[in-house]
PDB file of N, CA and C in Angstrom:
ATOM      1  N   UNK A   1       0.821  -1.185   0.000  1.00  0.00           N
ATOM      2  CA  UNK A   1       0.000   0.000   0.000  1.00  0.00           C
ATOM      3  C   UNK A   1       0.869   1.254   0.000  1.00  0.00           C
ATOM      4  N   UNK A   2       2.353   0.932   0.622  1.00  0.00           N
ATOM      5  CA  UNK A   2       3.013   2.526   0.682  1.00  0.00           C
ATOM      6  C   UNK A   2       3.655   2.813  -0.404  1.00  0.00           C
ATOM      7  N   UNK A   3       3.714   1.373  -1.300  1.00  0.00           N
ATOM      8  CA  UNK A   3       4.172   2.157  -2.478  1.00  0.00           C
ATOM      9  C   UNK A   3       3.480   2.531  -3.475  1.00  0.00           C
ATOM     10  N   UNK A   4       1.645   1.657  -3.326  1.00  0.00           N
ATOM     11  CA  UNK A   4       0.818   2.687  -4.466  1.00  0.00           C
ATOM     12  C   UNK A   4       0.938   4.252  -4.199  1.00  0.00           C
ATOM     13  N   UNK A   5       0.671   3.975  -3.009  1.00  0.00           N
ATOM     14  CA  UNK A   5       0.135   5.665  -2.180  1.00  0.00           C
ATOM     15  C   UNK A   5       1.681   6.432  -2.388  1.00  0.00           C
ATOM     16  N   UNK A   6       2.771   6.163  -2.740  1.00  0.00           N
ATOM     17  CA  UNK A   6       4.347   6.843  -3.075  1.00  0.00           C
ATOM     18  C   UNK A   6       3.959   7.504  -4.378  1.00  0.00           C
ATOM     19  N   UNK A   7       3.718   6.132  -5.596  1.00  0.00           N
ATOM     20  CA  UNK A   7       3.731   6.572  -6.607  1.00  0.00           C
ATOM     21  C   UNK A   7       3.016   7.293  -7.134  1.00  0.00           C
ATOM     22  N   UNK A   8       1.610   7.285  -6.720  1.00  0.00           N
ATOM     23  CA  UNK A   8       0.620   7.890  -6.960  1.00  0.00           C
ATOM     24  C   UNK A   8       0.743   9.642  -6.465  1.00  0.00           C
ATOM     25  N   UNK A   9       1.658   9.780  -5.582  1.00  0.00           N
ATOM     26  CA  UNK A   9       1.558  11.055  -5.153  1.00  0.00           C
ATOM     27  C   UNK A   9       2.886  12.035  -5.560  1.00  0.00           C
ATOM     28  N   UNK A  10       4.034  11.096  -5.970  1.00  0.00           N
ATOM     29  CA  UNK A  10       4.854  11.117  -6.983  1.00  0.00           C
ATOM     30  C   UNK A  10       5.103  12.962  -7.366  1.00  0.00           C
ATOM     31  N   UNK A  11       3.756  12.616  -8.443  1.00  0.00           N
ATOM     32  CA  UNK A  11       3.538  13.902  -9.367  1.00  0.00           C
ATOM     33  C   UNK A  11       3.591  14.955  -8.655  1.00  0.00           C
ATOM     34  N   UNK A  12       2.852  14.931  -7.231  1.00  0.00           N
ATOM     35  CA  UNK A  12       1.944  16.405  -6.728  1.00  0.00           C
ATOM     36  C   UNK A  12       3.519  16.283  -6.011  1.00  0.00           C
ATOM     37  N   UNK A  13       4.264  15.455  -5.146  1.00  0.00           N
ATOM     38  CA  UNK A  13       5.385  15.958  -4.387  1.00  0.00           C
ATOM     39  C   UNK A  13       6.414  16.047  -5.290  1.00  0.00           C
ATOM     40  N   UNK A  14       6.990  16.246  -6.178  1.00  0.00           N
ATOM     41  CA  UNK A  14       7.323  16.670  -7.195  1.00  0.00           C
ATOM     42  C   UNK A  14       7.350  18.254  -7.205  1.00  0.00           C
ATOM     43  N   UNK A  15       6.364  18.393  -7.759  1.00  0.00           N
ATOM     44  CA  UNK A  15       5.462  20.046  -7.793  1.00  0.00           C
ATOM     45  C   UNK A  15       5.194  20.061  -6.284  1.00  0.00           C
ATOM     46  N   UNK A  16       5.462  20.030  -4.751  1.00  0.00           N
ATOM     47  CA  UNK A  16       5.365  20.686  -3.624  1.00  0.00           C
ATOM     48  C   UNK A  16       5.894  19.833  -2.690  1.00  0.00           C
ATOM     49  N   UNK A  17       7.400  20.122  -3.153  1.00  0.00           N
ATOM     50  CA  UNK A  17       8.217  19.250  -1.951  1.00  0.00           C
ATOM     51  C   UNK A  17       8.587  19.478  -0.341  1.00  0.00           C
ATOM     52  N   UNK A  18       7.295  20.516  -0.380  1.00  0.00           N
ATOM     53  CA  UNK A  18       7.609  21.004   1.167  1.00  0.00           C
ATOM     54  C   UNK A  18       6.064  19.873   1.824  1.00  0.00           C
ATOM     55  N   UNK A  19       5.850  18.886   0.874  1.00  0.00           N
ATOM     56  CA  UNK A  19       4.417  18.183   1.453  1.00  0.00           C
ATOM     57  C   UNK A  19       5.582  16.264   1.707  1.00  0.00           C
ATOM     58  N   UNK A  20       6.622  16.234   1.547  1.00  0.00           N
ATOM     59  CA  UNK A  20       7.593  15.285   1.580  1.00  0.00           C
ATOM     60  C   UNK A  20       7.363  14.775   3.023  1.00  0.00           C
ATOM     61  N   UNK A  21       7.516  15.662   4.023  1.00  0.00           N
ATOM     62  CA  UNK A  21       7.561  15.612   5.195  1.00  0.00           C
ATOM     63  C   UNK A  21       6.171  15.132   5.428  1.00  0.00           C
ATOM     64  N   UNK A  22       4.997  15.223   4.888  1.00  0.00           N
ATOM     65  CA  UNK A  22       3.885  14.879   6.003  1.00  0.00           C
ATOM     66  C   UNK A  22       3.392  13.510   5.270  1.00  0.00           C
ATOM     67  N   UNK A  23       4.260  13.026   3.936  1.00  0.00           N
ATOM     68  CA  UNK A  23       4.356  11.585   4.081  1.00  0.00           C
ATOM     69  C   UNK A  23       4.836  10.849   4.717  1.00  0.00           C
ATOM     70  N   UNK A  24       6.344  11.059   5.140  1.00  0.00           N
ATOM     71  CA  UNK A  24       6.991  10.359   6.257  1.00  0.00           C
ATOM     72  C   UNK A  24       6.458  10.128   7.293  1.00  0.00           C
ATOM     73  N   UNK A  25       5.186  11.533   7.917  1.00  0.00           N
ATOM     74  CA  UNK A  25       4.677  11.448   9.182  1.00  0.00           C
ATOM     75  C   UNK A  25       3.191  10.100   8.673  1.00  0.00           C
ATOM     76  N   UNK A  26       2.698   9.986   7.853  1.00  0.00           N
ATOM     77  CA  UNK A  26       1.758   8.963   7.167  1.00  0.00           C
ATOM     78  C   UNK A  26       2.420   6.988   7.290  1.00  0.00           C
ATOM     79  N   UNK A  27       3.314   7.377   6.860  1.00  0.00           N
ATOM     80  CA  UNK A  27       4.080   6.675   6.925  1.00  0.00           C
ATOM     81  C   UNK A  27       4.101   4.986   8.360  1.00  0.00           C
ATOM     82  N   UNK A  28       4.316   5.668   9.033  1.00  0.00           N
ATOM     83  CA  UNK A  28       4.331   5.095  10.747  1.00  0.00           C
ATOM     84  C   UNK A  28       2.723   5.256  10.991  1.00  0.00           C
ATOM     85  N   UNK A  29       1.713   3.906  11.412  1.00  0.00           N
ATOM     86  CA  UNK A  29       0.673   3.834  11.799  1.00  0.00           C
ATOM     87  C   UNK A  29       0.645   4.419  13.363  1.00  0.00           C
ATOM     88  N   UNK A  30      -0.720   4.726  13.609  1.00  0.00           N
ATOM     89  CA  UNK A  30      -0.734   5.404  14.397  1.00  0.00           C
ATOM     90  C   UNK A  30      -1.089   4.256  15.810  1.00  0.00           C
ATOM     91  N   UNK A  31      -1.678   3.315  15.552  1.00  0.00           N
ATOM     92  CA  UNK A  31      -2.057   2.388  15.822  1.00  0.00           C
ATOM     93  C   UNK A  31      -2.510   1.093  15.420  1.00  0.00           C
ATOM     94  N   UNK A  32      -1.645  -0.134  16.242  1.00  0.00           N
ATOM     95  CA  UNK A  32      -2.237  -1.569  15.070  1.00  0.00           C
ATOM     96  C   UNK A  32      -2.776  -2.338  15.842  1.00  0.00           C
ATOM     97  N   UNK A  33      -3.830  -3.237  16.028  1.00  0.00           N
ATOM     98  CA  UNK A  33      -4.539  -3.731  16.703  1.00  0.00           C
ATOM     99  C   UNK A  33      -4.476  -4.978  16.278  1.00  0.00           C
ATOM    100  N   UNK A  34      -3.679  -6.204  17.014  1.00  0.00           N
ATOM    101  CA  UNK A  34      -4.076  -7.435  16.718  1.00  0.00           C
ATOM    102  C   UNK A  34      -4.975  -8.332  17.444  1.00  0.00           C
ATOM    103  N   UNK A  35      -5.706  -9.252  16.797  1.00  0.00           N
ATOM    104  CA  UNK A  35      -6.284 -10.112  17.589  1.00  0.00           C
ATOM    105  C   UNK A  35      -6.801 -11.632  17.094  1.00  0.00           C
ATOM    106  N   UNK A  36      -7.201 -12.465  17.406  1.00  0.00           N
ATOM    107  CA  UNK A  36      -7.263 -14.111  17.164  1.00  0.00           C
ATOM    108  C   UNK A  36      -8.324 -14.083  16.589  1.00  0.00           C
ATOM    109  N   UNK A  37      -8.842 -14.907  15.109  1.00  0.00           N
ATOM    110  CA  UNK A  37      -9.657 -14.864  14.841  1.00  0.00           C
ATOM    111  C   UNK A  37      -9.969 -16.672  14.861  1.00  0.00           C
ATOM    112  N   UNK A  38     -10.718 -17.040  15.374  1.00  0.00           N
ATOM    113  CA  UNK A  38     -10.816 -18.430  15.174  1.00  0.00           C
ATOM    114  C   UNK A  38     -12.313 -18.747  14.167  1.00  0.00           C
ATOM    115  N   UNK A  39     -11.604 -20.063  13.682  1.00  0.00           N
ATOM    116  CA  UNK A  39     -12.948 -20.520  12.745  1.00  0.00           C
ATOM    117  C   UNK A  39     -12.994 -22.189  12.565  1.00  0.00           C
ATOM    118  N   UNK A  40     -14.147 -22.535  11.813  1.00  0.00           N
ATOM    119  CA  UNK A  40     -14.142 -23.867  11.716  1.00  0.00           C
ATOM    120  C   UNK A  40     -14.144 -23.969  10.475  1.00  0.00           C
ATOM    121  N   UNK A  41     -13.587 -25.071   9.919  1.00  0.00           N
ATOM    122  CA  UNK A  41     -13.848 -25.004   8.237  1.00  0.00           C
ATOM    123  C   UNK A  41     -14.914 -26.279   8.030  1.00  0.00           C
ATOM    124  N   UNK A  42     -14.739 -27.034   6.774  1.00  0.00           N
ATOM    125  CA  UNK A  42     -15.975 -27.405   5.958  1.00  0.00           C
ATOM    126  C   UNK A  42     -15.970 -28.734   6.791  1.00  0.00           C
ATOM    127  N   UNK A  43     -14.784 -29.392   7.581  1.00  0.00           N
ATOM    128  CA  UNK A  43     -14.824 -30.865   8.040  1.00  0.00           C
ATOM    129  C   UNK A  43     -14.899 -30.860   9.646  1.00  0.00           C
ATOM    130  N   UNK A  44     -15.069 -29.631  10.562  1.00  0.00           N
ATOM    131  CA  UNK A  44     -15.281 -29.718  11.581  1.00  0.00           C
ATOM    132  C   UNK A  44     -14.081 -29.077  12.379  1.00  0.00           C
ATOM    133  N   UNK A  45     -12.647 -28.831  11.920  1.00  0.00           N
ATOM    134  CA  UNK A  45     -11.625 -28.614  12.336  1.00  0.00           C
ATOM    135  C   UNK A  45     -11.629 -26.866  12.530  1.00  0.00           C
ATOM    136  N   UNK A  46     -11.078 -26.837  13.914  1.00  0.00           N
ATOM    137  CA  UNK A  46     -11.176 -25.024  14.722  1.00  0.00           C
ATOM    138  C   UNK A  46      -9.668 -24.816  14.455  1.00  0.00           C
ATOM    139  N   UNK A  47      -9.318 -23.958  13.594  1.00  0.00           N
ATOM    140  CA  UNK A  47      -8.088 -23.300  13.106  1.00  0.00           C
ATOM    141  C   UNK A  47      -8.108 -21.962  13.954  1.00  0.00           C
ATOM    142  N   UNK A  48      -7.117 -21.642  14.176  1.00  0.00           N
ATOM    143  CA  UNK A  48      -6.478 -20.063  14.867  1.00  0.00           C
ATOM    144  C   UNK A  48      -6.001 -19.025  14.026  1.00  0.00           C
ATOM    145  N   UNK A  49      -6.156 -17.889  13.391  1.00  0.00           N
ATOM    146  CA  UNK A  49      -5.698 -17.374  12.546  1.00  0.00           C
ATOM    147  C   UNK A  49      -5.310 -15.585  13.604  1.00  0.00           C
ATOM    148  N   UNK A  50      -4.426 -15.347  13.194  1.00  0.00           N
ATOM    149  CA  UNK A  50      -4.382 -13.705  13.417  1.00  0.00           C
ATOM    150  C   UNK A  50      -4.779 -12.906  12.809  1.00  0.00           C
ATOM    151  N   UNK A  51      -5.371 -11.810  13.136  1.00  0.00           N
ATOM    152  CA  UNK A  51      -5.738 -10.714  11.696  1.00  0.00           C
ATOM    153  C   UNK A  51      -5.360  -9.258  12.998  1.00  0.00           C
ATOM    154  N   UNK A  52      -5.180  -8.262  12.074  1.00  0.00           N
ATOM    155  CA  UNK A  52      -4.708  -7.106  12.198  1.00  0.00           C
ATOM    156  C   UNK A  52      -5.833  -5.970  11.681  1.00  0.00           C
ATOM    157  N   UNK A  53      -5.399  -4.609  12.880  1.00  0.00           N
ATOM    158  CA  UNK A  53      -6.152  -3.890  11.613  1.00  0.00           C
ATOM    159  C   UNK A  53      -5.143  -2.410  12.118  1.00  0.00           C
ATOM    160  N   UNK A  54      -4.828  -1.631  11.307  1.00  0.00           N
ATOM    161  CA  UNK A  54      -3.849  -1.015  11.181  1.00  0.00           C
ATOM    162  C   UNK A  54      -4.639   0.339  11.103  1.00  0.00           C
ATOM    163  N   UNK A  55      -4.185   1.451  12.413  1.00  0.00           N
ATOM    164  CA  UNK A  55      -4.914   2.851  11.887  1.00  0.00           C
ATOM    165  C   UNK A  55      -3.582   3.481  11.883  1.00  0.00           C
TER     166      UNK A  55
END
């Protein structure tokens, strides 16, 4: 994702390199939240999975 959101913005920091800096600050989440997601699949078996969610 940080390098669509690089390239894509590319052009405009280019043309206003004083906005360089408040990508870097974008950059570093502000907060990431993990936690266990458990499930069963199609034969009865309870798998453990992690999932994340990133602000």
């Amino acid at each position: 994702a940080l390098n669509e959101l690089t390239s894509t913005l590319a052009p405009f920091l280019a043309q206003n390199p004083e906005y360089k800096k408040a990508l870097e600050v974008v950059q570093i989440p502000e907060r990431i939240i993990q936690f266990r997601v458990l499930w069963e699949d199609d034969e009865g078996n309870v798998h453990a999975n992690r999932g994340f969610r990133v602000q």
